[in-house]
PDB file of N, CA and C in Angstrom:
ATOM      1  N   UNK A   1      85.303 109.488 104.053  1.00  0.00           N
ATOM      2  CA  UNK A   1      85.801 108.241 103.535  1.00  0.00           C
ATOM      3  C   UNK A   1      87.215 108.411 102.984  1.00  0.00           C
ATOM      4  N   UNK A   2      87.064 109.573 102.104  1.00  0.00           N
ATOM      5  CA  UNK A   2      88.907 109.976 101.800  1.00  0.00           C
ATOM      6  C   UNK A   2      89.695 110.061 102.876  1.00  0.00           C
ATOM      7  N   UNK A   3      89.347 110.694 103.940  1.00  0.00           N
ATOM      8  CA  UNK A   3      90.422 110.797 104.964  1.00  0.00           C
ATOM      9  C   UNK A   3      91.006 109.595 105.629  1.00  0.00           C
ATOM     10  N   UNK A   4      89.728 108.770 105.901  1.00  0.00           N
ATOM     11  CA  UNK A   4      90.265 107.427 106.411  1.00  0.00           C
ATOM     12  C   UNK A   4      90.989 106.924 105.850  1.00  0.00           C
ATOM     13  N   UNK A   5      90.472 106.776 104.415  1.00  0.00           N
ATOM     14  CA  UNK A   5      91.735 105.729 103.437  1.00  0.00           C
ATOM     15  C   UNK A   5      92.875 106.569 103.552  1.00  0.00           C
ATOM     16  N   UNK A   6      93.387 107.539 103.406  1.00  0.00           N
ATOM     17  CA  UNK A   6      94.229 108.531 103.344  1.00  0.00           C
ATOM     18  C   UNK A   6      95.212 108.221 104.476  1.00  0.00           C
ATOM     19  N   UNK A   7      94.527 108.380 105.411  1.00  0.00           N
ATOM     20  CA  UNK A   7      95.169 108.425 107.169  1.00  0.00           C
ATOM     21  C   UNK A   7      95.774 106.859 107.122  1.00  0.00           C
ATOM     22  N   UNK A   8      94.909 105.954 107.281  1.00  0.00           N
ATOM     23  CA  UNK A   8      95.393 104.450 106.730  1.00  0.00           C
ATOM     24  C   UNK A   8      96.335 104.406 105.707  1.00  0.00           C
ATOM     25  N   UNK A   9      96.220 104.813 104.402  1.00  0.00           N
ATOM     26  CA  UNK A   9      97.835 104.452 103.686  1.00  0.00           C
ATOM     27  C   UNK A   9      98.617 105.095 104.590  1.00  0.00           C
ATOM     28  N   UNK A  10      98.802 106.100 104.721  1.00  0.00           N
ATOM     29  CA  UNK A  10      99.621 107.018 105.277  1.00  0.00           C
ATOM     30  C   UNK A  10     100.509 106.349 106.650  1.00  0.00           C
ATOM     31  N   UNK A  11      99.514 105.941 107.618  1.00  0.00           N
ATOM     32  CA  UNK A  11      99.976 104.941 108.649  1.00  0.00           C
ATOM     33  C   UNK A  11     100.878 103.761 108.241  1.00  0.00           C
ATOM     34  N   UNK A  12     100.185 102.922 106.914  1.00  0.00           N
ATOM     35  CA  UNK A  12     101.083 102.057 106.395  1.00  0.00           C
ATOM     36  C   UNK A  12     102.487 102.391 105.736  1.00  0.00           C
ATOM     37  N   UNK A  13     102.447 103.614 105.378  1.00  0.00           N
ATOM     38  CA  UNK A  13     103.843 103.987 104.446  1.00  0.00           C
ATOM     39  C   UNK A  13     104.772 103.905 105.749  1.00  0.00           C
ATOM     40  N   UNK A  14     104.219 104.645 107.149  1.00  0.00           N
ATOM     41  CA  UNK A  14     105.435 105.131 108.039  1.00  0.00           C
ATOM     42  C   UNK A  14     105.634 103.819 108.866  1.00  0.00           C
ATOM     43  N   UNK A  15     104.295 102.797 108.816  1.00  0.00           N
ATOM     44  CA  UNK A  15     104.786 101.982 109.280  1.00  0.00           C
ATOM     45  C   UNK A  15     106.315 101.081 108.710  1.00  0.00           C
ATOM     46  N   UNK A  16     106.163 100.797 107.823  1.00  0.00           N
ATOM     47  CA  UNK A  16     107.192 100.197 106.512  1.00  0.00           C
ATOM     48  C   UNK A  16     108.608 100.322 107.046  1.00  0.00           C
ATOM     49  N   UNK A  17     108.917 101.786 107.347  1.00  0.00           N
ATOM     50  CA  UNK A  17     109.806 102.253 107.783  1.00  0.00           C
ATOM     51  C   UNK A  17     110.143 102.268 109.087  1.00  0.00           C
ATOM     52  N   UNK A  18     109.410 102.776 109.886  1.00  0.00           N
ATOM     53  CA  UNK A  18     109.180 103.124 111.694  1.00  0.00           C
ATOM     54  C   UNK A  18     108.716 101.892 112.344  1.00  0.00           C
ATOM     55  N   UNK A  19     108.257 100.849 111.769  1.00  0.00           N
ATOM     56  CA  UNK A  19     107.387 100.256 112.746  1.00  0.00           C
ATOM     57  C   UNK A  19     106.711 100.287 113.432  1.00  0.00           C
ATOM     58  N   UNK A  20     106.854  99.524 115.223  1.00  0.00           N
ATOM     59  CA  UNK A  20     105.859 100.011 115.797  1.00  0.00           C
ATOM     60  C   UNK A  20     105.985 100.787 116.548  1.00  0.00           C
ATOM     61  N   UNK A  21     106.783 102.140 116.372  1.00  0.00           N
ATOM     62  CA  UNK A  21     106.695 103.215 116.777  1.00  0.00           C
ATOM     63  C   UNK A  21     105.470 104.516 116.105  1.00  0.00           C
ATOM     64  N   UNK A  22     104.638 103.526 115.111  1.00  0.00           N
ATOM     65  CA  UNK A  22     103.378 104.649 115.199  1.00  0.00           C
ATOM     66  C   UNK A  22     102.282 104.344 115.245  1.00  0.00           C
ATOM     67  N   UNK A  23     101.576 105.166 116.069  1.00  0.00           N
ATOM     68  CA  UNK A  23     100.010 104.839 116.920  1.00  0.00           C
ATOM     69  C   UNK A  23      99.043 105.790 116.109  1.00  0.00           C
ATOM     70  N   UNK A  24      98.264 104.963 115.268  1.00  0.00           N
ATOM     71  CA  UNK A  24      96.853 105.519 115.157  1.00  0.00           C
ATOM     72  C   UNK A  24      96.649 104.832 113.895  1.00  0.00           C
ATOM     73  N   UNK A  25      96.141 105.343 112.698  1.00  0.00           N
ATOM     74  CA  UNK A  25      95.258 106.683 112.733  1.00  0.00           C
ATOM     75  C   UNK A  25      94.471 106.533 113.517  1.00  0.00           C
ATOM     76  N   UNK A  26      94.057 107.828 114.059  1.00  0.00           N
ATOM     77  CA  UNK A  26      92.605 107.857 115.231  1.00  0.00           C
ATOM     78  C   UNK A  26      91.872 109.181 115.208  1.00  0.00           C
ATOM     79  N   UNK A  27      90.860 109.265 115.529  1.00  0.00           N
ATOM     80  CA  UNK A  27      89.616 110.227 115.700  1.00  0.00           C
ATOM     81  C   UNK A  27      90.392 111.124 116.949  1.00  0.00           C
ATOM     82  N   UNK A  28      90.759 112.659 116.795  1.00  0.00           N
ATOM     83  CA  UNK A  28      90.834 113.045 118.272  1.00  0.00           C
ATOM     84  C   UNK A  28      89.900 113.025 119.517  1.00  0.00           C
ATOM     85  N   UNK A  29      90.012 113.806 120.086  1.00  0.00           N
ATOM     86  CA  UNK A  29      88.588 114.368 121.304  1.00  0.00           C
ATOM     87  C   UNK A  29      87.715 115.299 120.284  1.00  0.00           C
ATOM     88  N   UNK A  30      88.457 116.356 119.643  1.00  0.00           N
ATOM     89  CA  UNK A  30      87.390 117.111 118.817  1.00  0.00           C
ATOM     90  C   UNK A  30      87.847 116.676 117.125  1.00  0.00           C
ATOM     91  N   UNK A  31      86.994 116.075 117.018  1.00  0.00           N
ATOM     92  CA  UNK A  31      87.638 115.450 115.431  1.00  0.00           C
ATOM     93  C   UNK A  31      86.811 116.372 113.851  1.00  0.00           C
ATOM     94  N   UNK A  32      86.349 117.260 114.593  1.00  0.00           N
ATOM     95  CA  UNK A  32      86.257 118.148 112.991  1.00  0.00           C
ATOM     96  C   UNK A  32      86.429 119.663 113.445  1.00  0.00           C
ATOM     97  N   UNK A  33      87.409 120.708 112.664  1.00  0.00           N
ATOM     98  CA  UNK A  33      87.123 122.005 113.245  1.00  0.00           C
ATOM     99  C   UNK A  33      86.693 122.596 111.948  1.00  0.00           C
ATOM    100  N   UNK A  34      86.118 123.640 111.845  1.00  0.00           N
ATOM    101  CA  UNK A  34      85.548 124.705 111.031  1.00  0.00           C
ATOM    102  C   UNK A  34      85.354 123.506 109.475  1.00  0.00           C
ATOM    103  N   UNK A  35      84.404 122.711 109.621  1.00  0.00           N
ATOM    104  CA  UNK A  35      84.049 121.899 108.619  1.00  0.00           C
ATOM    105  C   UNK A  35      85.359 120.812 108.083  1.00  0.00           C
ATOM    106  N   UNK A  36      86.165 120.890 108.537  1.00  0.00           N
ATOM    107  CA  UNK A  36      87.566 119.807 108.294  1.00  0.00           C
ATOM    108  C   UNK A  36      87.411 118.858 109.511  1.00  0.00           C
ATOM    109  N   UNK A  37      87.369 117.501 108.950  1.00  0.00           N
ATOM    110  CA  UNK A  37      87.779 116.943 109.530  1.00  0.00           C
ATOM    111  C   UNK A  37      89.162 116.450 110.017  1.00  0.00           C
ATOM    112  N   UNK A  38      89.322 115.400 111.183  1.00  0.00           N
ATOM    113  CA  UNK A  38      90.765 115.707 111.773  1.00  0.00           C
ATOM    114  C   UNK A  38      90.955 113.982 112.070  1.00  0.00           C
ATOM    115  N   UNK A  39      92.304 113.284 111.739  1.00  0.00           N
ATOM    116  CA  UNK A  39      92.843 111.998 112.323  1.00  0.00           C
ATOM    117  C   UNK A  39      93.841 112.168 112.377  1.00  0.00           C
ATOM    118  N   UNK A  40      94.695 111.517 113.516  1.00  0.00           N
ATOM    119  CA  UNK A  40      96.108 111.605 113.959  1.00  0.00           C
ATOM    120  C   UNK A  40      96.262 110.704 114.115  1.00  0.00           C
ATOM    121  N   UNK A  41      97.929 110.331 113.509  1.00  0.00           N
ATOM    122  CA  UNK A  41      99.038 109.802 113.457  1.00  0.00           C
ATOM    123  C   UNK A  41      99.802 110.280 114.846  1.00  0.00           C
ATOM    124  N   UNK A  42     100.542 109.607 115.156  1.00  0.00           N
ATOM    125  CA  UNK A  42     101.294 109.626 116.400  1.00  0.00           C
ATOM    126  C   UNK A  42     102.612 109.248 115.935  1.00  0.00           C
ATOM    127  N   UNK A  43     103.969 109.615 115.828  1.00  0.00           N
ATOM    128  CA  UNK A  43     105.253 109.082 115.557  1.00  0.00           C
ATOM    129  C   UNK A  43     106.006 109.443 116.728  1.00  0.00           C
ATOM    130  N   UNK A  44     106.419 108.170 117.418  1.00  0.00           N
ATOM    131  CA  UNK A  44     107.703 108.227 118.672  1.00  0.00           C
ATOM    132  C   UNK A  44     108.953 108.034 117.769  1.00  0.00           C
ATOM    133  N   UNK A  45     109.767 109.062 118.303  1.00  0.00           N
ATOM    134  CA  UNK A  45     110.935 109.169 118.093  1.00  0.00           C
ATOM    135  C   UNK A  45     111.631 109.286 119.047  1.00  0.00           C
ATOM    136  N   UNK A  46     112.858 108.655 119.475  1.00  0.00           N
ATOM    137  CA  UNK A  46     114.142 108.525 120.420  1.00  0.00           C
ATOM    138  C   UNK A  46     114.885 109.951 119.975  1.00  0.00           C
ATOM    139  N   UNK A  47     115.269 110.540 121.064  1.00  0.00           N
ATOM    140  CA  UNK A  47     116.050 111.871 120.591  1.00  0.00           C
ATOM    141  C   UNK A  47     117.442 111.020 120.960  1.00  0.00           C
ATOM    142  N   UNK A  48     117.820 111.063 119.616  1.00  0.00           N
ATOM    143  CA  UNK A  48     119.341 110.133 119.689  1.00  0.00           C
ATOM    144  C   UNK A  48     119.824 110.667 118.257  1.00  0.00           C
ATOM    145  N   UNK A  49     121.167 110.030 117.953  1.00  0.00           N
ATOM    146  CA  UNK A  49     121.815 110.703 116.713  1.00  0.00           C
ATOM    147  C   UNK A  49     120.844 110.428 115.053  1.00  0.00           C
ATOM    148  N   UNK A  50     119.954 109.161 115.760  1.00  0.00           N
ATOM    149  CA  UNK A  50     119.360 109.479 114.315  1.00  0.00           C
ATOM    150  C   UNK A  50     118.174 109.998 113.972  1.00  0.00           C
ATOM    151  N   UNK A  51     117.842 110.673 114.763  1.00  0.00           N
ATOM    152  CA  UNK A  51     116.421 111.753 114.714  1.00  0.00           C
ATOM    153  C   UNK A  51     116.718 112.756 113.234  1.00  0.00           C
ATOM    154  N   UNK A  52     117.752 113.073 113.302  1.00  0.00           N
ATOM    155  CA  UNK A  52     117.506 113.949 111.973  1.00  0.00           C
ATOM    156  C   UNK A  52     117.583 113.054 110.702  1.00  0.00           C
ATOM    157  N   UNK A  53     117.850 112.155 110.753  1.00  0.00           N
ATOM    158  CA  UNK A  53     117.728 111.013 109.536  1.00  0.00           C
ATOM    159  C   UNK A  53     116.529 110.434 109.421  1.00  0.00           C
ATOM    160  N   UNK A  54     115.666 110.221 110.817  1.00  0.00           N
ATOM    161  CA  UNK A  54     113.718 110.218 110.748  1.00  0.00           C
ATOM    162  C   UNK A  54     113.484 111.208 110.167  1.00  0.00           C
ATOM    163  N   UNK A  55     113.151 112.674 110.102  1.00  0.00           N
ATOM    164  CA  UNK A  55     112.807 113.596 110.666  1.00  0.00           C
ATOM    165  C   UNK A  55     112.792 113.770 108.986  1.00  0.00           C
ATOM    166  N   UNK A  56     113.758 113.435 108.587  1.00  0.00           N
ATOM    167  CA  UNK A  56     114.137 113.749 106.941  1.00  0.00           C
ATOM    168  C   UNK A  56     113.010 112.357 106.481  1.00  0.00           C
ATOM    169  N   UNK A  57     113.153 111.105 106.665  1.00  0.00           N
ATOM    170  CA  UNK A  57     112.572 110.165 106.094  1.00  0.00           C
ATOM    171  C   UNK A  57     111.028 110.407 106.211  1.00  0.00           C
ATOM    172  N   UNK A  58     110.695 110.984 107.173  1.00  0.00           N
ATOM    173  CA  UNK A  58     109.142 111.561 107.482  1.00  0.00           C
ATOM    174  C   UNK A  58     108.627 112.080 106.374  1.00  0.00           C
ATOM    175  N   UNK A  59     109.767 113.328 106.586  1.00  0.00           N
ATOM    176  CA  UNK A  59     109.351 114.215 105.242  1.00  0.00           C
ATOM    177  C   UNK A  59     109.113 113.641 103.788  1.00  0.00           C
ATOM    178  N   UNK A  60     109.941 113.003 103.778  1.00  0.00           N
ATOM    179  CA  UNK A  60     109.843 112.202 102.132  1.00  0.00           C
ATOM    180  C   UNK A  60     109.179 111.252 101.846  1.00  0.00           C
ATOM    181  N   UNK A  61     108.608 110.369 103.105  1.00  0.00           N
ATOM    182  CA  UNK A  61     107.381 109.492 102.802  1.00  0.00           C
ATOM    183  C   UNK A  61     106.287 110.815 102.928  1.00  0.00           C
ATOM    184  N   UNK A  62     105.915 111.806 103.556  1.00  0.00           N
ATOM    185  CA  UNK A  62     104.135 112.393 103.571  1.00  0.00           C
ATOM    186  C   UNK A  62     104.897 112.819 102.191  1.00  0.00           C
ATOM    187  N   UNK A  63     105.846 113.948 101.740  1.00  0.00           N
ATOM    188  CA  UNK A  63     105.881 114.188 100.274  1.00  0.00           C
ATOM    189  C   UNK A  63     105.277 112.841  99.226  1.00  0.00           C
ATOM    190  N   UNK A  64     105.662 112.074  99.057  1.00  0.00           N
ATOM    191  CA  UNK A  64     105.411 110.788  98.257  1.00  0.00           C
ATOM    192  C   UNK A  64     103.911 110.627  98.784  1.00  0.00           C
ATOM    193  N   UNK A  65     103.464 110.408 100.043  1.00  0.00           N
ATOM    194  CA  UNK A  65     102.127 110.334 100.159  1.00  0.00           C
ATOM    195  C   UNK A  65     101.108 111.568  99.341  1.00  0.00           C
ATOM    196  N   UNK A  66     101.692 112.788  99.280  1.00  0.00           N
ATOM    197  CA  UNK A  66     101.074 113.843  98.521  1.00  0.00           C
ATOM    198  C   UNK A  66     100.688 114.216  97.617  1.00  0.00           C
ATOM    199  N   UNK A  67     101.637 113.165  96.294  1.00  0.00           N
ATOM    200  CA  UNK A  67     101.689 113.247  95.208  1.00  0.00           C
ATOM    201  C   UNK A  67     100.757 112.471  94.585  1.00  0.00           C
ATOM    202  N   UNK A  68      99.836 111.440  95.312  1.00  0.00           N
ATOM    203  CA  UNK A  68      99.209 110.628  95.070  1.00  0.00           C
ATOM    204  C   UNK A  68      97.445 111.551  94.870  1.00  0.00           C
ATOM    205  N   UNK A  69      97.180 111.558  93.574  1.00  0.00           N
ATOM    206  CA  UNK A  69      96.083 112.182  93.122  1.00  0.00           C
ATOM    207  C   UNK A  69      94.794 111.668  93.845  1.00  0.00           C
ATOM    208  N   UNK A  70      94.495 110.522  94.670  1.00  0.00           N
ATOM    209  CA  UNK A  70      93.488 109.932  95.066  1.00  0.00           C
ATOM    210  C   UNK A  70      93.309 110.752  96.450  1.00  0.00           C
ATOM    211  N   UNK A  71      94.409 111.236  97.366  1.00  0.00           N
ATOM    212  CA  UNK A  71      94.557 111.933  98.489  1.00  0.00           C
ATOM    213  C   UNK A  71      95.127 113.394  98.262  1.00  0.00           C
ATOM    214  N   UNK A  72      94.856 113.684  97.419  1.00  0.00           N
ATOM    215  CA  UNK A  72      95.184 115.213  97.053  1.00  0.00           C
ATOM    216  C   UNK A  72      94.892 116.529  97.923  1.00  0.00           C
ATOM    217  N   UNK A  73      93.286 115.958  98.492  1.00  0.00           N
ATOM    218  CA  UNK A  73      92.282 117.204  99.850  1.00  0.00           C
ATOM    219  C   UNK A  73      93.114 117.301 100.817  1.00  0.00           C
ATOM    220  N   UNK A  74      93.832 116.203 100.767  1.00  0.00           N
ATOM    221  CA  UNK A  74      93.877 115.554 103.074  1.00  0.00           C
ATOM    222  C   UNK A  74      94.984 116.846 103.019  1.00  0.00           C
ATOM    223  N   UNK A  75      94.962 117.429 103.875  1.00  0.00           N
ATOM    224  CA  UNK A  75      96.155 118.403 104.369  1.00  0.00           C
ATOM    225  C   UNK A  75      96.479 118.055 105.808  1.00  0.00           C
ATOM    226  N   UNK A  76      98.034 117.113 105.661  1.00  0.00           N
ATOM    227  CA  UNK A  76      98.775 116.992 106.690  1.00  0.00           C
ATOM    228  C   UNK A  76      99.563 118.418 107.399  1.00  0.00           C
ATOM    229  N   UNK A  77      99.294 118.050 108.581  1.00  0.00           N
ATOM    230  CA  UNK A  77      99.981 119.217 109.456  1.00  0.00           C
ATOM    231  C   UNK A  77     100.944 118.405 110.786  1.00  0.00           C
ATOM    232  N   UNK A  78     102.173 118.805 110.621  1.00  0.00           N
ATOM    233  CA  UNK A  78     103.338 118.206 111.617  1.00  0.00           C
ATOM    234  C   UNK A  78     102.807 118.958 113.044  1.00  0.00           C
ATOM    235  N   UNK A  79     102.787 118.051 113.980  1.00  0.00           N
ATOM    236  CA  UNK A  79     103.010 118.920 115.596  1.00  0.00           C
ATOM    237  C   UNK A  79     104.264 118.241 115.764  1.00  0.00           C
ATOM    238  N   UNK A  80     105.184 119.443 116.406  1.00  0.00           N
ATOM    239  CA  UNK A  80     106.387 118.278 117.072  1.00  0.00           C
ATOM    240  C   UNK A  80     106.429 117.772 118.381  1.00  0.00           C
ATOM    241  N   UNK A  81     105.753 118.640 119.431  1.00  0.00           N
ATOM    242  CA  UNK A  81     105.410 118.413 120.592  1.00  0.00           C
ATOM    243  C   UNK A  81     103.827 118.383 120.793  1.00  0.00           C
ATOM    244  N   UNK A  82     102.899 117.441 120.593  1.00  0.00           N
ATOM    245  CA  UNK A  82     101.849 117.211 120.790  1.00  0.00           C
ATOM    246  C   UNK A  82     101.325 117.664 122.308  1.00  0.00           C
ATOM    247  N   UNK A  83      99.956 117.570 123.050  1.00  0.00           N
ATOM    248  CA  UNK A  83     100.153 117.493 124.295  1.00  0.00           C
ATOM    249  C   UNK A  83      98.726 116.154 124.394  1.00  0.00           C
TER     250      UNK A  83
END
């Protein structure tokens, strides 16, 4: 139940910013490993001059998402090239 709400704000913060360049939260194909469960976020980014100005804003919305004592468990992990 934490993760969902978690994954959901989380979607909403980047939405705010990104729009509708992000897809999910969603359940993977294998959605729990070694007792953790797992939801992904999806963020498209244009490789253009302002990727490192996302890339930074990313960072500082999940930081700000982190600090929030209600989602304290969820441990976000960046892929940059998904497959």
């Amino acid at each position: 139940r934490t993760l969902n709400e978690g994954a959901r704000e989380l979607a909403l913060i980047l939405r705010d910013k990104l729009g509708n360049r992000i897809l999910g939260p969603e359940y993977p194909l294998v959605s729990r490993i070694k007792n953790l469960y797992i939801k992904r976020i999806l963020v498209k980014l244009e490789r253009d001059e302002h990727l490192g100005t996302n890339k930074k804003d990313i960072q500082e919305m999940i930081h700000e998402f982190n600090r929030s004592s209600r989602f304290r468990n969820i441990r976000i992990v960046i892929d940059v090239d998904p497959v």
